[in-house]
N, C-alpha and C. Protein backbone atom coordinates (compact mmCIF):
# COMPACT_ATOMS: atom_id res chain seq x y z
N UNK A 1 22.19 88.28 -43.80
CA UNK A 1 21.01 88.84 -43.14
C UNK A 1 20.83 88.10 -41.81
N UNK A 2 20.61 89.08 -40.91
CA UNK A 2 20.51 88.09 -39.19
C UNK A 2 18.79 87.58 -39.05
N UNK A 3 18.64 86.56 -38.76
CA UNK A 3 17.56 86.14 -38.28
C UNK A 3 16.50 87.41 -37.76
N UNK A 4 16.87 88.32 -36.83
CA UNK A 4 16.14 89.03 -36.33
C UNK A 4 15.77 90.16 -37.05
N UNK A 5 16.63 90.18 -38.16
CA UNK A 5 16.12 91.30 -39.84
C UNK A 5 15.30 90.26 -40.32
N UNK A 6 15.31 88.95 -40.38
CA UNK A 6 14.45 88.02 -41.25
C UNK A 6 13.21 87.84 -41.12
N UNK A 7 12.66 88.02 -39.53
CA UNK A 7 11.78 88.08 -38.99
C UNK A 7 10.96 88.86 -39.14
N UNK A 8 11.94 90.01 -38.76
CA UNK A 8 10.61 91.29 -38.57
C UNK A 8 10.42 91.46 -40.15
N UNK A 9 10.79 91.40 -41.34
CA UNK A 9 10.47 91.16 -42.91
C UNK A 9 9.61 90.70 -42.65
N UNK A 10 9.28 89.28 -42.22
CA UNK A 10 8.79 88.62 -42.05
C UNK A 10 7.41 88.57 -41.80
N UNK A 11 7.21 89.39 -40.77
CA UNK A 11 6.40 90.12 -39.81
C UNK A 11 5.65 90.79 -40.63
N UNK A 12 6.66 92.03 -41.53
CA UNK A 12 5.78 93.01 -42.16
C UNK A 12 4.79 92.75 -43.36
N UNK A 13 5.64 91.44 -44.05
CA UNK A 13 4.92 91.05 -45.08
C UNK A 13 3.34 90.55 -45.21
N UNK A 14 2.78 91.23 -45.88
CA UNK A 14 1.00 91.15 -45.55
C UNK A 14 0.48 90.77 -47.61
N UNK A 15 1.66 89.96 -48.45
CA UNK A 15 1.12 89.48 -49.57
C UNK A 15 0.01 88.26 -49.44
N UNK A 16 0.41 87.35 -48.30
CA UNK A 16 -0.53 86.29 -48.09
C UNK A 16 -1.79 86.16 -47.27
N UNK A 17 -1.92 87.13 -47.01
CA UNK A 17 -3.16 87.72 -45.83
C UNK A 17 -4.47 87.81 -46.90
N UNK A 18 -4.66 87.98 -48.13
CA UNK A 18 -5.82 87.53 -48.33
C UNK A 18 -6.23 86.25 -49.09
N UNK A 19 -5.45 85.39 -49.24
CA UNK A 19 -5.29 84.20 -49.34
C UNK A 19 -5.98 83.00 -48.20
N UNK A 20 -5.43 83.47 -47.47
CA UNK A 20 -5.58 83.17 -46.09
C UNK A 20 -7.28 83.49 -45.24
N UNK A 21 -7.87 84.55 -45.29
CA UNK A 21 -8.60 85.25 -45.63
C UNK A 21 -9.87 84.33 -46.03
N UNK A 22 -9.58 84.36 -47.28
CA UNK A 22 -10.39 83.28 -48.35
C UNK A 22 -10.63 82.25 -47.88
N UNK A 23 -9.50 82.05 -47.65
CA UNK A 23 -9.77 79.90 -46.93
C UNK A 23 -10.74 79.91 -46.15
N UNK A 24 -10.09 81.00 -45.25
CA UNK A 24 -10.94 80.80 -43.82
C UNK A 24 -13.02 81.30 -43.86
N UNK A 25 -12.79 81.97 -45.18
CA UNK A 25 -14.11 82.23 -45.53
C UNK A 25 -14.59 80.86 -46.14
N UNK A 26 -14.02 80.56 -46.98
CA UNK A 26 -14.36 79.21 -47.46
C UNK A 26 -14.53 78.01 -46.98
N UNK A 27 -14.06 78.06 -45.91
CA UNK A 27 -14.34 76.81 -44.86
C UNK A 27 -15.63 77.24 -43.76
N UNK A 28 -15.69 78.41 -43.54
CA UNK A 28 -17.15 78.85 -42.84
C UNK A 28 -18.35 78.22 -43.55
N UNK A 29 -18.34 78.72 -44.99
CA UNK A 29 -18.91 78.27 -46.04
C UNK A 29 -19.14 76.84 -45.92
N UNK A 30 -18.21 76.27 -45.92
CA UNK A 30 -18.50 74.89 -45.83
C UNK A 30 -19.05 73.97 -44.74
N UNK A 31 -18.96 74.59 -43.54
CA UNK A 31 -19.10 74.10 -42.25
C UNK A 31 -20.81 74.62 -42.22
N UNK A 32 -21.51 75.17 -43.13
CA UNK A 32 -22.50 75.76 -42.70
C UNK A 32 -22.98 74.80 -43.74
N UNK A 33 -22.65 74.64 -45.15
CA UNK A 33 -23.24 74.07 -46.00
C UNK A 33 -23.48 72.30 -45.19
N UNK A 34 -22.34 72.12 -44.68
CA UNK A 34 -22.37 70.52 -44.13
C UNK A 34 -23.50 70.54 -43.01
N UNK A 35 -23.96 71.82 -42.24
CA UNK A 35 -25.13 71.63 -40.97
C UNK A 35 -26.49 71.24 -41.51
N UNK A 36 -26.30 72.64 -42.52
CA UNK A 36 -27.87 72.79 -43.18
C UNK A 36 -27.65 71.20 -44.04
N UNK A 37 -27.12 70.72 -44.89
CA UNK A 37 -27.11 69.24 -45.64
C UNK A 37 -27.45 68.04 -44.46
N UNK A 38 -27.08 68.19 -43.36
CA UNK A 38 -27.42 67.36 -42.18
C UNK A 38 -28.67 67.41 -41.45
N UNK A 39 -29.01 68.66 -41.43
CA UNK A 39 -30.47 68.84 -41.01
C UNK A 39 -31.38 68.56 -42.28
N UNK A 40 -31.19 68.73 -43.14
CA UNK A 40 -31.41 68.51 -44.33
C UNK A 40 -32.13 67.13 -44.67
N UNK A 41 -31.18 65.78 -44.27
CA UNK A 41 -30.96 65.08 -44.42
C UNK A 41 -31.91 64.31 -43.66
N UNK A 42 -32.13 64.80 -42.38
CA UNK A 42 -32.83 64.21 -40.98
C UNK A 42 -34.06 64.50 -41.23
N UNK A 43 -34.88 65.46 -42.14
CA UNK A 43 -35.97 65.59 -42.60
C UNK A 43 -36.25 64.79 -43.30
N UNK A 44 -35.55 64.54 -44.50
CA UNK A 44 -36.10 63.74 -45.88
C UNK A 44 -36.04 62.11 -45.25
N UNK A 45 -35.27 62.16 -44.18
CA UNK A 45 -35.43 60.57 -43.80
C UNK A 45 -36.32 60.32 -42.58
N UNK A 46 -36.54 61.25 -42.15
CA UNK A 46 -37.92 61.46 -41.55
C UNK A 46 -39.51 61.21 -42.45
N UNK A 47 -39.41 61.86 -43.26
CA UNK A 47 -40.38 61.62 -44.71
C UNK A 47 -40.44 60.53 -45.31
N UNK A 48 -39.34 60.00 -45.82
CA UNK A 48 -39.51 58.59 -46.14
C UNK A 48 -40.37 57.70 -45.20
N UNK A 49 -39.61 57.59 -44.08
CA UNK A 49 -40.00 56.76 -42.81
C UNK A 49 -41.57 56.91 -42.23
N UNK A 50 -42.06 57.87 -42.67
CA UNK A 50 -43.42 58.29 -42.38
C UNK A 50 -44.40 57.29 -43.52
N UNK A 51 -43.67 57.77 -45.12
CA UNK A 51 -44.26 57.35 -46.21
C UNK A 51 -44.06 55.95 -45.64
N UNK A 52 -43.08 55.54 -45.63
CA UNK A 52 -43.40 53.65 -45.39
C UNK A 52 -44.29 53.25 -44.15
N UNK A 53 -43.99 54.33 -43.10
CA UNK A 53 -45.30 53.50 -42.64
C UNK A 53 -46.82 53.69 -42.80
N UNK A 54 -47.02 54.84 -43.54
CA UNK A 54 -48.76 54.75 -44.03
C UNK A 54 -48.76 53.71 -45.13
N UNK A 55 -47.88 53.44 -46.07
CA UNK A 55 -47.70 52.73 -47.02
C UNK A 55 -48.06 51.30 -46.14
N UNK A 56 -47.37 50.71 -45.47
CA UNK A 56 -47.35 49.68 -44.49
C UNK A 56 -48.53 49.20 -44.39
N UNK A 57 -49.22 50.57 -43.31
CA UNK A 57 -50.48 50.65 -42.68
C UNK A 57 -51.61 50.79 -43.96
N UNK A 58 -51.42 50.63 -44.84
CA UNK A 58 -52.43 50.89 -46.25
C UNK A 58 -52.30 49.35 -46.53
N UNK A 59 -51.34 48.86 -46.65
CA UNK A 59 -51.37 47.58 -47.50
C UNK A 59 -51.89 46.67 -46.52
N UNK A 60 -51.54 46.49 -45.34
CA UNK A 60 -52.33 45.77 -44.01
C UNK A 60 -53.89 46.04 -44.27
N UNK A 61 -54.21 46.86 -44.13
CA UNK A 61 -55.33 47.25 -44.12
C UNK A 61 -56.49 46.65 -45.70
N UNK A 62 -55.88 47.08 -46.62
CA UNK A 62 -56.43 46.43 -48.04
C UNK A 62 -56.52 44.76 -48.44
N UNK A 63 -55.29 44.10 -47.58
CA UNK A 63 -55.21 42.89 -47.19
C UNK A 63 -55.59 42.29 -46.08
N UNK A 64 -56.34 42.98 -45.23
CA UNK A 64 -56.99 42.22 -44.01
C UNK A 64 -55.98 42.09 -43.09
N UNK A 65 -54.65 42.10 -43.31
CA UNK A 65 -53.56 41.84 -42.80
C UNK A 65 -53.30 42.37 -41.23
């Protein structure tokens, strides 16, 4: 078989195209799951950081401090 029959086979073959497909859906998937988990993330440590400082500002305060 010549290379240039191997190719265009090659070419025509469309078994791995939804395989392929998938991944690439599956990694969208993931790239979106990792934004929203990051923004995500920048909230709840935003929240904390709030809670410690009324917490802070509470215990100063009850202690004269």
């Amino acid at each position: 078989m010549s290379i240039k029959k191997l190719l265009n086979r090659l070419a025509r073959d469309e078994r791995g195209l939804a395989a392929v497909e998938y991944g690439l859906i599956c990694c969208l998937i993931v790239v979106a799951m990792v934004a929203a988990l990051n923004t995500m993330a920048n909230a709840v440590n935003m929240t904390w950081s709030t809670v410690n400082t009324q917490t802070s500002n509470a215990v100063q305060q009850a202690t004269g401090g």
